[in-house]
C-alpha atoms as a PDB file:
ATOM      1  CA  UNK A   1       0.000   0.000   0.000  1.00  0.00           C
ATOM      2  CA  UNK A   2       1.240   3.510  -0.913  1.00  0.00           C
ATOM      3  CA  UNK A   3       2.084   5.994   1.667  1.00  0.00           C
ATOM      4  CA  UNK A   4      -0.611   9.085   1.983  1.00  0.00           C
ATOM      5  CA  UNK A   5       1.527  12.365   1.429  1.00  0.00           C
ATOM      6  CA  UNK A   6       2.792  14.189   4.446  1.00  0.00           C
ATOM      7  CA  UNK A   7       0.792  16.956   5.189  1.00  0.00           C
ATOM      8  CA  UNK A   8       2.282  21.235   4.184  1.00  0.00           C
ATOM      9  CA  UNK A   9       4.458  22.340   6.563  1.00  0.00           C
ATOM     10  CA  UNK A  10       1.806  25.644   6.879  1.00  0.00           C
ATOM     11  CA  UNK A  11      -0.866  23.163   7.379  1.00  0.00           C
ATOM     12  CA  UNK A  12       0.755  20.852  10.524  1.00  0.00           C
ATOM     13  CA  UNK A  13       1.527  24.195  11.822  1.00  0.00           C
ATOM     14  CA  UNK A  14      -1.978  25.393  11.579  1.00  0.00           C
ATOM     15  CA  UNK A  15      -3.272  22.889  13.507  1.00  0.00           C
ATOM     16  CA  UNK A  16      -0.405  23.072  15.992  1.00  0.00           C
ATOM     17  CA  UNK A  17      -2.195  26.881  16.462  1.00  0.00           C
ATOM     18  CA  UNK A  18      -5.541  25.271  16.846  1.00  0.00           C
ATOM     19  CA  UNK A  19      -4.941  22.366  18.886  1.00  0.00           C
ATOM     20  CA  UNK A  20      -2.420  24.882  21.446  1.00  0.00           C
ATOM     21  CA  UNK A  21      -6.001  27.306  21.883  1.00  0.00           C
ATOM     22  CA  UNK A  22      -8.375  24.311  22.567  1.00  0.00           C
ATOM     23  CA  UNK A  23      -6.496  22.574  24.633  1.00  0.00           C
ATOM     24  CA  UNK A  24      -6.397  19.700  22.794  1.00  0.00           C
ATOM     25  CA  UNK A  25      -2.227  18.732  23.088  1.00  0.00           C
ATOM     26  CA  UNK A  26      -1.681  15.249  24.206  1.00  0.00           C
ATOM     27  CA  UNK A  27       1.443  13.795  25.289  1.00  0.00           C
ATOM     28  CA  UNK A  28       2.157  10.142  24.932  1.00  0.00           C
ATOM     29  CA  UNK A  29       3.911   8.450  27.684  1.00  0.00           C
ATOM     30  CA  UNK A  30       6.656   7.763  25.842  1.00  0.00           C
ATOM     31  CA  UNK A  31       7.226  11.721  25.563  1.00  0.00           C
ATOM     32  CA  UNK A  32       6.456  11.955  29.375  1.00  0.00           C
ATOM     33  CA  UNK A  33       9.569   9.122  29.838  1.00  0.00           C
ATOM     34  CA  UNK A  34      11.523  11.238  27.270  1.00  0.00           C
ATOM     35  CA  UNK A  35      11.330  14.608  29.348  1.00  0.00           C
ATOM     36  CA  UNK A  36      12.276  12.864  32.962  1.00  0.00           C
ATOM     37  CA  UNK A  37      15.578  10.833  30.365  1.00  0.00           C
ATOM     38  CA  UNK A  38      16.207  14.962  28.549  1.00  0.00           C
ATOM     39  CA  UNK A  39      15.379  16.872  31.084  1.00  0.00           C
ATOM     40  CA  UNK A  40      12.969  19.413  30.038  1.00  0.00           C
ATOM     41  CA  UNK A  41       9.013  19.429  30.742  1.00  0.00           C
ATOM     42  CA  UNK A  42       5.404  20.671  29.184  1.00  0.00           C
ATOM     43  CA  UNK A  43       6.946  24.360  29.203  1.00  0.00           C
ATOM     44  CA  UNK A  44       9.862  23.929  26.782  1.00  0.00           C
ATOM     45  CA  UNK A  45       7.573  21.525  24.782  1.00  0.00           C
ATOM     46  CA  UNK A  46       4.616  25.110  24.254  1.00  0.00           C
ATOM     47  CA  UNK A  47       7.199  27.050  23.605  1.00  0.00           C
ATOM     48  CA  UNK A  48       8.570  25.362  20.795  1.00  0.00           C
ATOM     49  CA  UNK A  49       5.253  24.501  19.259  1.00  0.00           C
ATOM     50  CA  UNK A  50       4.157  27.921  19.741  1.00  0.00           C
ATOM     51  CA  UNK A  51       7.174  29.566  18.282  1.00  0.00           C
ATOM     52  CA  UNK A  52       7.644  26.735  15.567  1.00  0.00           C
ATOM     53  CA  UNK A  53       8.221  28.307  11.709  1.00  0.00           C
ATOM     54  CA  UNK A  54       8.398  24.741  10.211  1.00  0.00           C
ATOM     55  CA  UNK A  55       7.848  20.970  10.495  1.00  0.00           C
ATOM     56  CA  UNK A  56       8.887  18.357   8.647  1.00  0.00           C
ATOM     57  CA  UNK A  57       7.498  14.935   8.131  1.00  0.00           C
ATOM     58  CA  UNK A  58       8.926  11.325   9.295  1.00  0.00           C
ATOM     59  CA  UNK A  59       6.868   8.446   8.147  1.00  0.00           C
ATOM     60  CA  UNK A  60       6.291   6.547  11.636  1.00  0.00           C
ATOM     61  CA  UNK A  61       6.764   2.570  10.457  1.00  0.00           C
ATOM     62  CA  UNK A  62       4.800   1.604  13.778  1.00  0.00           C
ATOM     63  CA  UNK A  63       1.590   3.555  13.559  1.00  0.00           C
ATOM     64  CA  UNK A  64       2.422   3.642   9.547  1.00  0.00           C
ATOM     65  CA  UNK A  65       1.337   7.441   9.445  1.00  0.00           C
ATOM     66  CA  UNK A  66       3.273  10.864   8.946  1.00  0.00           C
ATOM     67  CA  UNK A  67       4.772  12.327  11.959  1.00  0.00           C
ATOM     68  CA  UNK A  68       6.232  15.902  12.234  1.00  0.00           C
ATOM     69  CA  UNK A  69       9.139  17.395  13.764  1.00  0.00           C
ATOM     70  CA  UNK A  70       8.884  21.292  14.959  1.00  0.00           C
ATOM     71  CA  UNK A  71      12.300  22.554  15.716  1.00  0.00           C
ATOM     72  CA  UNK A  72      13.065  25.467  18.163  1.00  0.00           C
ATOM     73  CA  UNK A  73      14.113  26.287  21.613  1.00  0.00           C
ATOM     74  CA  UNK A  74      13.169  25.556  25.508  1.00  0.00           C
ATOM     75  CA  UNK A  75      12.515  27.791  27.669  1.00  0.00           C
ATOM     76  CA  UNK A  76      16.562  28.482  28.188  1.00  0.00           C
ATOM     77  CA  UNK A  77      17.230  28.758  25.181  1.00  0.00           C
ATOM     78  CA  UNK A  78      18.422  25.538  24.355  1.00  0.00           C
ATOM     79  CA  UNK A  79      17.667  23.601  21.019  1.00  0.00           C
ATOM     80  CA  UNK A  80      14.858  21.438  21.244  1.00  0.00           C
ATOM     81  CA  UNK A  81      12.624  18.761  18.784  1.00  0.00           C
ATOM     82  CA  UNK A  82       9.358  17.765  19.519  1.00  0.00           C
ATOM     83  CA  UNK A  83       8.154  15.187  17.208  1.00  0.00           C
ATOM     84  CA  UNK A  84       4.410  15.504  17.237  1.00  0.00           C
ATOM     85  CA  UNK A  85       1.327  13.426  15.760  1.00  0.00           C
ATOM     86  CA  UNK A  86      -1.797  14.323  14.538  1.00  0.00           C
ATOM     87  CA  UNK A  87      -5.302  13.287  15.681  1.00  0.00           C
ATOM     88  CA  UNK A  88      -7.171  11.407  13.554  1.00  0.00           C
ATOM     89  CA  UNK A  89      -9.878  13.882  13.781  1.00  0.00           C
ATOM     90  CA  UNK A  90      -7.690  16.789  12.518  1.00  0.00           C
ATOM     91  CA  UNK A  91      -8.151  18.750  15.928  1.00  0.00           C
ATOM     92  CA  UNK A  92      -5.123  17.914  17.957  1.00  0.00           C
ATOM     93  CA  UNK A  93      -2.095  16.852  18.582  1.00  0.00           C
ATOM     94  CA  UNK A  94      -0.282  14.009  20.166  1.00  0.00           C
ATOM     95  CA  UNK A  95       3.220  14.702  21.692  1.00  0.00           C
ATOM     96  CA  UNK A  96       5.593  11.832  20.253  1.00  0.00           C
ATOM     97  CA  UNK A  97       8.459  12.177  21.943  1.00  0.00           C
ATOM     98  CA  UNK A  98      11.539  15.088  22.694  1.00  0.00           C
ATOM     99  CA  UNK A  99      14.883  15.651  21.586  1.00  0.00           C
END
């Protein structure tokens, strides 16, 4: 079976925007694990999907759908990935993991 295309870059971070007002950001527990191993928390994860300017797919062989990393900084300033999935519904986001 073909792979569906990744969504636009403008589009993922659309819904980011969306998803951030309604309240509707999820975070798997393997992202919980992944902030205790990295060492940064909910905060730094906001900040960089609020101040995101792109994201770029990774097909996710597991789940076998598109994923998304949004690239910026924590809270301190440090660089920071958050690889992030998107509802099925189109309304929010689930928090993948950190790095």
């Amino acid at each position: 079976m073909a792979r569906p295309k990744p969504l636009k870059a403008e589009d993922v971070l659309k819904i980011v925007s969306a998803a951030l007002a309604r309240g509707r950001v999820y975070p798997s527990n393997h992202f919980r694990q992944r902030m205790r191993e990295r060492n940064f928390d909910i905060n730094d994860a906001i900040q960089v999907l609020e101040n995101a300017k792109e994201a770029r797919p990774k097909w996710n062989t597991k789940s076998a759908t598109w994923n998304y990393d949004l690239y910026g900084k924590d809270i301190e300033g440090q660089a920071l990935t958050i690889r992030i999935a998107i509802t099925e519904d189109i309304n929010g986001v689930v928090l993948v993991t950190g790095f």
